[in-house]
Structures are given as C-alpha cells and as structure tokens.
Protein backbone atom coordinates (compact mmCIF):
# COMPACT_ATOMS: atom_id res chain seq x y z
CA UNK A 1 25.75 -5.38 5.93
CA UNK A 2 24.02 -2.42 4.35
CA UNK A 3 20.95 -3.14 1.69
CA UNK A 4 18.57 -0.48 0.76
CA UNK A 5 14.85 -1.61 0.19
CA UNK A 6 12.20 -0.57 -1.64
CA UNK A 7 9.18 -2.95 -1.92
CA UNK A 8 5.48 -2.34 -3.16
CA UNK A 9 2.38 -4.38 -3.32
CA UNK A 10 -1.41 -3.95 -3.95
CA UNK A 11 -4.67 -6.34 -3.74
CA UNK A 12 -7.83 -6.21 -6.02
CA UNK A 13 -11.03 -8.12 -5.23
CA UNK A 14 -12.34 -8.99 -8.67
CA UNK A 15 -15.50 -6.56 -8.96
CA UNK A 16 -12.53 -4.21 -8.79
CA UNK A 17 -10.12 -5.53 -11.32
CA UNK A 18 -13.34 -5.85 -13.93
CA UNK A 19 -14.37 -2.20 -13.18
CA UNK A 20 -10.94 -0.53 -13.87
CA UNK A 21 -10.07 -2.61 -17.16
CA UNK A 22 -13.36 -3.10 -18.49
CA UNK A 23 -15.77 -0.34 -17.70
CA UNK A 24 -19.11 -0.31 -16.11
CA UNK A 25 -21.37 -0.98 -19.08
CA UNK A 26 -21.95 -4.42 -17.72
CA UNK A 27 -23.46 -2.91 -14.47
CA UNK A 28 -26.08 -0.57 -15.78
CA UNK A 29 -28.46 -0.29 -12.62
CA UNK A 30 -27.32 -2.45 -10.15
CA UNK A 31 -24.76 -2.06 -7.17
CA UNK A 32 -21.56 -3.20 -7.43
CA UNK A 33 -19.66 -4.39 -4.45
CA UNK A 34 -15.56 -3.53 -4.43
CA UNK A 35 -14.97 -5.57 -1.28
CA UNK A 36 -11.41 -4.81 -0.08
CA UNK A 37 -8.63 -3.35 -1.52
CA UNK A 38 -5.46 -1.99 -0.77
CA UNK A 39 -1.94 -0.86 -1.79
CA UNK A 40 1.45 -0.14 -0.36
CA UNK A 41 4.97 1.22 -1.25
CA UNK A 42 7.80 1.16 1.14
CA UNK A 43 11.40 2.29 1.19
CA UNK A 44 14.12 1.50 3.28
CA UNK A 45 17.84 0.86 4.49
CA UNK A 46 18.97 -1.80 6.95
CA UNK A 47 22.26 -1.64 8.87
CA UNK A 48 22.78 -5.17 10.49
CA UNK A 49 25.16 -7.71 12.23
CA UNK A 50 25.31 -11.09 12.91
CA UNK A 51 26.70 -14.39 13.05
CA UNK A 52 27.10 -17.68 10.46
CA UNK A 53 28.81 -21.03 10.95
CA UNK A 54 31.30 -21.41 8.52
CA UNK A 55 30.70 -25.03 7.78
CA UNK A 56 26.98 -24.93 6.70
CA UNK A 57 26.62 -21.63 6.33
CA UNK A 58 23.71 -21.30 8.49
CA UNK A 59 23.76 -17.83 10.42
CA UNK A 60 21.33 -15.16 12.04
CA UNK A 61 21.09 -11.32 11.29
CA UNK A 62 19.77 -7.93 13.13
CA UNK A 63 19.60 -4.91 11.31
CA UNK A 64 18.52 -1.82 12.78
CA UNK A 65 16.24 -0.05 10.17
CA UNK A 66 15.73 3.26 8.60
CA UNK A 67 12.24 4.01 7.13
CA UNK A 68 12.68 5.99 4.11
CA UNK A 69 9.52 6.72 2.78
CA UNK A 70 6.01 4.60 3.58
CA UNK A 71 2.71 5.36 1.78
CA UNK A 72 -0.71 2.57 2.08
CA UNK A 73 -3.98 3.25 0.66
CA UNK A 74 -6.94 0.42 2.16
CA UNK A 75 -10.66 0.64 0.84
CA UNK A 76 -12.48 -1.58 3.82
CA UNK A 77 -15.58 -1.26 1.98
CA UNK A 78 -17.02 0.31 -1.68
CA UNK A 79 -20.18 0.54 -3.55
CA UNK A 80 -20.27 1.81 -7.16
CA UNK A 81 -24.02 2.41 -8.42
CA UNK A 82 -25.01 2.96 -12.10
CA UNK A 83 -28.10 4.33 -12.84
CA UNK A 84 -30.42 2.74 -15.17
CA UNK A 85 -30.13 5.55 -17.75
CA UNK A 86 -26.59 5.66 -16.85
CA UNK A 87 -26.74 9.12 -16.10
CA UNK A 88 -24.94 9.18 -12.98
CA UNK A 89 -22.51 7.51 -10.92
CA UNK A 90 -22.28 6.93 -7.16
CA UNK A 91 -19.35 5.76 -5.11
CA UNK A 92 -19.65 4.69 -1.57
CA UNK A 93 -16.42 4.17 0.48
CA UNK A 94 -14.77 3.39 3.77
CA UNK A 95 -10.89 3.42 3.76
CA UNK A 96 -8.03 5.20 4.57
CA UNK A 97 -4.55 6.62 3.03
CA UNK A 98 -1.32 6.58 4.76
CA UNK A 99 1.90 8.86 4.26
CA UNK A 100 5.33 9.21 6.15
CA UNK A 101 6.51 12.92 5.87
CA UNK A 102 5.60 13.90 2.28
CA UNK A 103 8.28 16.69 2.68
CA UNK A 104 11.30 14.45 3.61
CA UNK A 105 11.62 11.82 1.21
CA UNK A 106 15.08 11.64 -0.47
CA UNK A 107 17.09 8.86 0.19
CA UNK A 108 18.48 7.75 3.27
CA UNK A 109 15.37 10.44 4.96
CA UNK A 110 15.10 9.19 8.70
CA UNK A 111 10.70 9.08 8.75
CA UNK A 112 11.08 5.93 10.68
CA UNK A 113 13.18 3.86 13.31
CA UNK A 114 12.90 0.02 13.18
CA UNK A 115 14.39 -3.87 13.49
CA UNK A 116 14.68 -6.25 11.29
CA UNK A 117 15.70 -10.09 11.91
CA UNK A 118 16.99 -12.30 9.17
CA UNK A 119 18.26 -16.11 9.39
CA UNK A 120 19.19 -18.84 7.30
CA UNK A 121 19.36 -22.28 8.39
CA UNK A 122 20.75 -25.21 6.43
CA UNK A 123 21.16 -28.56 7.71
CA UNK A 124 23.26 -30.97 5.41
CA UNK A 125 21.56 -34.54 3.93
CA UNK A 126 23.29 -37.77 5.84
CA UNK A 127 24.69 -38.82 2.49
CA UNK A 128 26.56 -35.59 2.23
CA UNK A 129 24.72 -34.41 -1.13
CA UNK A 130 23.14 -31.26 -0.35
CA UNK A 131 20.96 -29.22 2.22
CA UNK A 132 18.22 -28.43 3.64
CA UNK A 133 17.44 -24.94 3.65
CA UNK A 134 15.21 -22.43 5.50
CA UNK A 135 15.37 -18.91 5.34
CA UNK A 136 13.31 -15.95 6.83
CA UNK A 137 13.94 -12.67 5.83
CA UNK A 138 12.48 -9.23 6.84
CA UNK A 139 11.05 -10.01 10.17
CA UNK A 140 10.57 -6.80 11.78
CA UNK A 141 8.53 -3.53 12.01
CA UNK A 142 9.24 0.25 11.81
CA UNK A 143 8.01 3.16 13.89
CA UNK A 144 7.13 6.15 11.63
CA UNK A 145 7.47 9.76 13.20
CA UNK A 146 5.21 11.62 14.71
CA UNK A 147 4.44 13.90 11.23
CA UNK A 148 2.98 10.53 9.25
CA UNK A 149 -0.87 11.51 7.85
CA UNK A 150 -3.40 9.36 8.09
CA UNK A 151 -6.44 10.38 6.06
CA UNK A 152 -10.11 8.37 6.65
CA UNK A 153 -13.22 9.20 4.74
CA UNK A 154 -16.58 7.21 5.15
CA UNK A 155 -19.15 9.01 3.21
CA UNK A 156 -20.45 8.51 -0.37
CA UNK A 157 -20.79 10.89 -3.70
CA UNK A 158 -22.43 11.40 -6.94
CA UNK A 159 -20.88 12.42 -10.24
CA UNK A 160 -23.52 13.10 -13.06
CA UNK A 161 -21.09 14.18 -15.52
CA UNK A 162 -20.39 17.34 -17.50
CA UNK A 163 -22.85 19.41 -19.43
CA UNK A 164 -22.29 21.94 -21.81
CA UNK A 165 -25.00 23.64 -24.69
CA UNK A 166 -22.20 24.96 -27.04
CA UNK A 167 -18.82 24.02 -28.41
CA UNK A 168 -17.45 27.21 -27.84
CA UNK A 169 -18.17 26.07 -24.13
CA UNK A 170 -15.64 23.92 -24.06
CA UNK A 171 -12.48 25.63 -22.24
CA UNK A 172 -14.64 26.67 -19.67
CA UNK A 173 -15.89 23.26 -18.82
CA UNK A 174 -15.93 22.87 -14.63
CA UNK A 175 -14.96 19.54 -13.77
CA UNK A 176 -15.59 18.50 -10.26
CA UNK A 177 -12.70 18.91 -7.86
CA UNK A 178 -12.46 14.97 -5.98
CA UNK A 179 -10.62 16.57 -3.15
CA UNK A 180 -13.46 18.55 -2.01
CA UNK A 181 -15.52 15.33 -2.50
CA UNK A 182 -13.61 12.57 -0.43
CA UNK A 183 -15.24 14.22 3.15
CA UNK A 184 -11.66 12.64 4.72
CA UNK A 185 -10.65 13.51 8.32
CA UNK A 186 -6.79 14.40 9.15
CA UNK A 187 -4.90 12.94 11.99
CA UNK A 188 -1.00 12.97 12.60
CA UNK A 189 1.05 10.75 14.41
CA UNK A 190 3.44 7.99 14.61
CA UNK A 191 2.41 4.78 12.93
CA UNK A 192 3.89 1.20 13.44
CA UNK A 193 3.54 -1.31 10.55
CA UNK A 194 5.30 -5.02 9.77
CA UNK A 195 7.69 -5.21 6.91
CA UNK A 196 7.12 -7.24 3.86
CA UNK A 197 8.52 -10.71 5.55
CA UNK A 198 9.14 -13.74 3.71
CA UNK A 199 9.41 -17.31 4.49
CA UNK A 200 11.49 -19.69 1.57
C-alpha cells in the first residue's frame, strides 16, 4: 500500500492560550509564566507490505517511510513581564525550532528515511455477532538528513514600543527586527523523532 501523510499538532498551557486571544491588560505588573508549549507539522509517504487472515480480517503491516517535510517549535520555559505603567514588555524564553531541509520540500522530497508498523487485530464474539477490535497505527520513527536545523535560544528581551514626535514620521517608523533579538544558536544534523502513533 501507498498513503501519503501529513499530520500537525500543537499544545498551549493556559497562561498561553489567555495571552494570545485576550491580551495582556489583565497582567499589568506581574510575571506571567507560559509553562510549555510546542508545535509540530509533519509530512510523509509510506510504502508497506504485509499480511491479513482472510476470515477475521486481522493482519500486520511494515511500511518503509519517506519523510517529506518535518518542522517542531518547543518553548521549555517563558516569562512575559508587563510593567506597571505598561510601558514595556519583556519576554524570557528557553526553546528550540526544528526544520528538515527548508530547500527540498515538494512532494515525495527524500529529507528522511524511516519504518512504520501497523496492525489490526479482531477477534470474533462466541455468539458470532461481532468483534473485537484493536488497532495500532503509525508505530515507527524517521531519521532526518544530515542538513535538518535545529535552532536554540535561552536569553530574554525587551520591547518598549515605537516612538515617533510627528505624523509625517510615520513611513519612517523603525520597528525592531525579532531575528536579531532571539540570540538562537545553529546546529545541523540528522534528527530522529516518533511518528504521530495511535492506539483505537
């Protein structure tokens, strides 16, 4: 069988969710705490054989896998700080982003080399009414290639906005470039993770 993939998934601690949707105006002057967060989006193909028994229809699969395209973003840690005049902003962080190849990415693009194990197992009632059914799917891993980034920042910074004495300012406004801010380190190399199993 061939199937092609593409799965994503993120987690919010609560401090989080309330920041995004409803602002900070609750949190004038104290530290908030972000706890942990993370997100993921995966893509790819599995090429697999196996065997079934024809009468229940039980039957156990092994694909060989092809990792398309794999990004993850984790925040182990985050403070955001609101002064009491609410004239600034401070974000302290430890995390870490994740890429395959971010110039190979088209379908069917070889970043990574895995297995995959899938089963179903159904055992009939006595009476002859039905099944019992377990199935796990997606029980595997993939090996990305040597290129896959891994960016890691632990440092904090302070915004304090945008200030400008005259409309005609306005074009010229110099917003802060965040990519000069994050203080990240760089590090290539090949990177094993767990597909997104299930259990029904």
């Amino acid at each position: 069988a061939l199937e092609n993939h593409i799965h994503g998934a993120a987690l919010f601690a609560d401090n989080t969710f309330d920041l995004l949707f409803n602002g900070n105006a609750a949190h004038i002057g104290e530290q908030l705490e972000l706890e942990r967060n993370a997100a993921q989006l995966v893509s790819y193909q599995k090429l697999g054989f196996g065997l079934f028994h024809r009468e229940h229809f039980s039957g156990v699969r092994l694909s060989v896998v092809n990792g398309q395209f794999f990004q993850e973003a984790l925040v182990d840690e985050a403070y955001q700080y609101t002064s009491a005049w609410a004239d600034s902003l401070t974000l302290t962080y430890q995390g870490s982003y994740t890429q395959s190849d971010p110039s190979h990415t088209g379908l069917g693009s070889g970043n990574g080399i895995g297995l995959a194990l899938d089963a179903v197992f159904n055992v009939p009632f006595e009476d002859g009414g039905g099944y019992f059914s377990v199935a796990l799917n997606n029980l595997g891993h993939v090996w990305w290639s040597e290129v896959t980034e891994t960016y890691s920042a632990d440092t904090s910074f302070t915004w304090t906005g945008v200030n400008f004495n005259d409309v005609s300012e306005f074009n010229n406004i110099g917003f802060p470039n965040f990519g000069d801010t994050l203080h990240y380190t760089l590090e290539t190399g090949r990177r094993q993770t767990w597909l997104p199993a299930s259990v029904r």
